[in-house]
N, C-alpha and C. Protein backbone atom coordinates (compact mmCIF):
# COMPACT_ATOMS: atom_id res chain seq x y z
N UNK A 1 218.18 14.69 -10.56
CA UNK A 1 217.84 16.04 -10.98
C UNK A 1 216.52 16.43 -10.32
N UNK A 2 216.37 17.45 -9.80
CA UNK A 2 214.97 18.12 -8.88
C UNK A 2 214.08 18.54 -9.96
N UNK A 3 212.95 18.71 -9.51
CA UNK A 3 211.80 18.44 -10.34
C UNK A 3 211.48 19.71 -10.81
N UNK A 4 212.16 20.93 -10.15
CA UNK A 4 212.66 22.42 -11.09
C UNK A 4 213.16 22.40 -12.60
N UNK A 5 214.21 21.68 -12.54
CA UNK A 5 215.23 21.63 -13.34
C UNK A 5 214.76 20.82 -14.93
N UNK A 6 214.06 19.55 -14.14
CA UNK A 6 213.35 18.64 -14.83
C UNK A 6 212.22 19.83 -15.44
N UNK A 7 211.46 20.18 -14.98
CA UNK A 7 210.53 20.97 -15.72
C UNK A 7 210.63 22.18 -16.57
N UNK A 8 211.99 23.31 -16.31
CA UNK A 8 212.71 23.69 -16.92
C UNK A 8 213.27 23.43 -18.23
N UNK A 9 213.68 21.81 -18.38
CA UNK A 9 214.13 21.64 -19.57
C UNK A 9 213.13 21.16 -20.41
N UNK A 10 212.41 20.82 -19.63
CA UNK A 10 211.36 20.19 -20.74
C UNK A 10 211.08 21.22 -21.33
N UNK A 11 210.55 22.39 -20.28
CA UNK A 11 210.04 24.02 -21.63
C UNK A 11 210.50 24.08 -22.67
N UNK A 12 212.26 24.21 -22.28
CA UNK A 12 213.15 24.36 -22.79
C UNK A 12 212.81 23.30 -24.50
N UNK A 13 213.31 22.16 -23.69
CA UNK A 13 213.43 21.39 -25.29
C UNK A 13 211.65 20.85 -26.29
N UNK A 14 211.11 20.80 -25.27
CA UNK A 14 209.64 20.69 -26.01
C UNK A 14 209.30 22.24 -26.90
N UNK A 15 209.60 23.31 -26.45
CA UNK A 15 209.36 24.27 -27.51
C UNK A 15 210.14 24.93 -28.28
N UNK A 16 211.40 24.29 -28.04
CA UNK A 16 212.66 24.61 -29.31
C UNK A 16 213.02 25.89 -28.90
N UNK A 17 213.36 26.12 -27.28
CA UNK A 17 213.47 27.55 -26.93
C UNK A 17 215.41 27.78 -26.76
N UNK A 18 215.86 28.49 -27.12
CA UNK A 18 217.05 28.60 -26.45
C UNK A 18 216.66 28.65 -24.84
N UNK A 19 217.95 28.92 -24.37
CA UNK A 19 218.10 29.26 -23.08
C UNK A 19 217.56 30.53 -23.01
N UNK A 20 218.34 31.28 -23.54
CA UNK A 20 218.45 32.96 -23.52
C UNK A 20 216.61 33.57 -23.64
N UNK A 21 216.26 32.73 -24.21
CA UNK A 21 214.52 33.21 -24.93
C UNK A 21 213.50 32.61 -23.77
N UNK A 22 214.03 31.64 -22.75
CA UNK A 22 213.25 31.24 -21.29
C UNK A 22 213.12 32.27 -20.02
N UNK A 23 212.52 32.76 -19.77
CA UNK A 23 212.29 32.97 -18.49
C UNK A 23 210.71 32.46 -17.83
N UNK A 24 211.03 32.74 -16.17
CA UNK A 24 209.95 31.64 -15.88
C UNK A 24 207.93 32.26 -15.51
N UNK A 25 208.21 33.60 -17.05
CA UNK A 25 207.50 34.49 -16.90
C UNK A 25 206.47 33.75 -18.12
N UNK A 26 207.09 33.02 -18.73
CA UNK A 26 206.43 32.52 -20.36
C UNK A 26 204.86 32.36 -19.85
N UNK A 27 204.21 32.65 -21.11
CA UNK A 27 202.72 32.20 -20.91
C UNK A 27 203.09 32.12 -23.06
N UNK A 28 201.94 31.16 -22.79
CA UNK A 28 201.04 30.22 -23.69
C UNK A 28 200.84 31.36 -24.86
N UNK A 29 201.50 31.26 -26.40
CA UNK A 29 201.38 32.43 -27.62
C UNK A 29 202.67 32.99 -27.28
N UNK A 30 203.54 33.34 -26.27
CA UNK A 30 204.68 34.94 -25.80
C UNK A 30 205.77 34.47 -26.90
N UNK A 31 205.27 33.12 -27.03
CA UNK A 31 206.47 32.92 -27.97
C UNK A 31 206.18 32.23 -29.07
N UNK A 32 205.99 31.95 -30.33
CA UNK A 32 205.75 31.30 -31.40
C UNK A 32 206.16 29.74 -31.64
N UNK A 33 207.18 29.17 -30.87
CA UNK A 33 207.42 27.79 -31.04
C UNK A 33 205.72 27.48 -29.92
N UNK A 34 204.89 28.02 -28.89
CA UNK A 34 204.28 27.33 -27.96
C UNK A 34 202.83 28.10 -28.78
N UNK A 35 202.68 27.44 -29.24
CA UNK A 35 201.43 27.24 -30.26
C UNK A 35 200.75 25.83 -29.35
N UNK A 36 199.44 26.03 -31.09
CA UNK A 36 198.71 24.34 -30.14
C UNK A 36 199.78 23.36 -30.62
N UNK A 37 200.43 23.01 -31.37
CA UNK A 37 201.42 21.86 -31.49
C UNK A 37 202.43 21.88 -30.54
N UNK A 38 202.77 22.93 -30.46
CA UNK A 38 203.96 22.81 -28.76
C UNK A 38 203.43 22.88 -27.54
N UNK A 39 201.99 22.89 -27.45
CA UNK A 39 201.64 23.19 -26.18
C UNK A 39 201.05 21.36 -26.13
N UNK A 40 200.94 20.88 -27.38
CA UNK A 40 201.24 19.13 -26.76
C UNK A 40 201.87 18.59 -26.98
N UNK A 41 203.35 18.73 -27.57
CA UNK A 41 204.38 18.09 -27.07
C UNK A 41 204.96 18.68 -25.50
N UNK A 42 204.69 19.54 -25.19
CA UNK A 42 204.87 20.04 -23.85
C UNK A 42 203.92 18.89 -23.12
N UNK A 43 203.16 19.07 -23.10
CA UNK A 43 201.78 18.08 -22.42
C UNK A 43 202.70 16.73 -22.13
N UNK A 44 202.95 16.15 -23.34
CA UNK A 44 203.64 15.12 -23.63
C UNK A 44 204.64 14.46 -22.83
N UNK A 45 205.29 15.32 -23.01
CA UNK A 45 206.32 15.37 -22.40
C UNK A 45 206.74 15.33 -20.94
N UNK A 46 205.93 16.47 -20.46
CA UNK A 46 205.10 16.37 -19.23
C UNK A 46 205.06 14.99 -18.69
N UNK A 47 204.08 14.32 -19.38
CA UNK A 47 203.35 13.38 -18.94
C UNK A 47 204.27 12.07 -18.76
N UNK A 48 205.12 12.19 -19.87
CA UNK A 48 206.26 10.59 -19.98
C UNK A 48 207.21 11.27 -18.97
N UNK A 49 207.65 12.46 -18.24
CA UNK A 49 208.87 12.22 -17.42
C UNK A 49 208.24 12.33 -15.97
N UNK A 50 207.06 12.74 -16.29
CA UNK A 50 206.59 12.85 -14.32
C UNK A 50 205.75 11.87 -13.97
N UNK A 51 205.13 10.70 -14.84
CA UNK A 51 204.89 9.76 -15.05
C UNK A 51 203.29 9.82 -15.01
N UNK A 52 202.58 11.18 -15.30
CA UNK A 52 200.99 11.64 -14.76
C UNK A 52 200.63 11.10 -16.31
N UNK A 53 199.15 10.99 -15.80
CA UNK A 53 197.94 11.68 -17.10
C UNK A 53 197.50 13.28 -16.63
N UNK A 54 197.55 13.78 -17.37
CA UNK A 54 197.41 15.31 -16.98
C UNK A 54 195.30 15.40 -18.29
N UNK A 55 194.75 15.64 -17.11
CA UNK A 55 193.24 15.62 -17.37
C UNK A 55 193.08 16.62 -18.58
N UNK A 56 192.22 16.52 -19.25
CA UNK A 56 191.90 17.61 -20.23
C UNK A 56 191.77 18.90 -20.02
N UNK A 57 190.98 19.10 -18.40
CA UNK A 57 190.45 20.72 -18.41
C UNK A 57 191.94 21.35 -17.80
N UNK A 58 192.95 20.07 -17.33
CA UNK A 58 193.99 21.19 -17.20
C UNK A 58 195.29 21.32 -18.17
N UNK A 59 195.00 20.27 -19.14
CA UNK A 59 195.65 21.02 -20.36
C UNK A 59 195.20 22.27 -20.93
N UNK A 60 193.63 22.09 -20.85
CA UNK A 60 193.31 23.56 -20.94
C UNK A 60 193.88 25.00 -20.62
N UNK A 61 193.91 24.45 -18.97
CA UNK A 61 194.58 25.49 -17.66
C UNK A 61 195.86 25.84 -18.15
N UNK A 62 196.77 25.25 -18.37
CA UNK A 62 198.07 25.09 -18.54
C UNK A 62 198.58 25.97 -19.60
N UNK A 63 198.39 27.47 -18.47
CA UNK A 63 198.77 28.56 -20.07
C UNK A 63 199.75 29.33 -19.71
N UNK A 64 200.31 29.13 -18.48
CA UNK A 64 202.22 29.73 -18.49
C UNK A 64 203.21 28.73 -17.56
N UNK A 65 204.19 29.24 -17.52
CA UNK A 65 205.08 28.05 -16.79
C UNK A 65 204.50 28.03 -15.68
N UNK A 66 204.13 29.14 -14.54
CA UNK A 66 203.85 29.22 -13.38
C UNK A 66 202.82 28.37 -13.20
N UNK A 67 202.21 28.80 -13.98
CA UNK A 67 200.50 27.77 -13.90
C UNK A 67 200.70 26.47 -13.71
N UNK A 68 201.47 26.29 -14.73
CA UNK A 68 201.93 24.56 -15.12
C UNK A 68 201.93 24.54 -14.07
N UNK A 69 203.06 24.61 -13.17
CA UNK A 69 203.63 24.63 -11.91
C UNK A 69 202.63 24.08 -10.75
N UNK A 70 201.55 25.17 -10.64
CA UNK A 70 200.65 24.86 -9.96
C UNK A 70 199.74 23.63 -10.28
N UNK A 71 199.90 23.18 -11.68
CA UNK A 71 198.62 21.99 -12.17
C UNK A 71 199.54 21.04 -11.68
N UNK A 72 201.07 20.99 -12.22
CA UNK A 72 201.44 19.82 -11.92
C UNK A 72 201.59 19.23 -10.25
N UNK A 73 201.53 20.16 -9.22
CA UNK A 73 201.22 19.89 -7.77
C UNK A 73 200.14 18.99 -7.31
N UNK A 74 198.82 19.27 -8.21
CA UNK A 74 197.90 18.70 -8.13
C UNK A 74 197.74 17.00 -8.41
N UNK A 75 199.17 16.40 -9.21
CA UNK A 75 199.70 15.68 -9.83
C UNK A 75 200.13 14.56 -8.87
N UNK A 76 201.02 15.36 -7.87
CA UNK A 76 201.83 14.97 -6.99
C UNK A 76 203.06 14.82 -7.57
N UNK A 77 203.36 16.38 -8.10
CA UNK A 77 204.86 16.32 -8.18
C UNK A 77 205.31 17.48 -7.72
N UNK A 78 206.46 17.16 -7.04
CA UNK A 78 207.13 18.06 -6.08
C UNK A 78 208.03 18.82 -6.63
N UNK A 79 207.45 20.42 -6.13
CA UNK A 79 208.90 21.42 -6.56
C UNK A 79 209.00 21.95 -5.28
């Protein structure tokens, strides 16, 4: 599975989103499951399938999918 798809579902199942309620516009509050408790099982989650430690100031950073996107590059993970 490509590392799109992989990151996709994680949104997906770390914030209890349907399908229908994802697009890859989300930022951090747009939706009520991605609070501070879903924004670290997201982290989490993150972290056990791409195999990183993701640093503090960019959990910070990490306030829409796109963003993510860009932190997790920094990672060395490929989309």
């Amino acid at each position: 599975m490509s590392s799109d798809k992989k990151y996709k579902e994680i949104f997906i199942k770390s914030l209890n989103l349907k399908n229908s309620d994802f697009n890859e516009n989300i930022k951090y509050n747009d939706v009520a499951e991605w609070d501070s408790i879903g924004h670290m099982n997201l982290i989490s989650a993150l972290e056990d399938e791409f195999k990183i430690s993701i640093d503090t100031d960019d959990v910070v950073e990490f306030s829409s999918f796109k963003v993510g996107k860009k932190i997790l590059k920094k990672y060395k993970v490929k989309f």
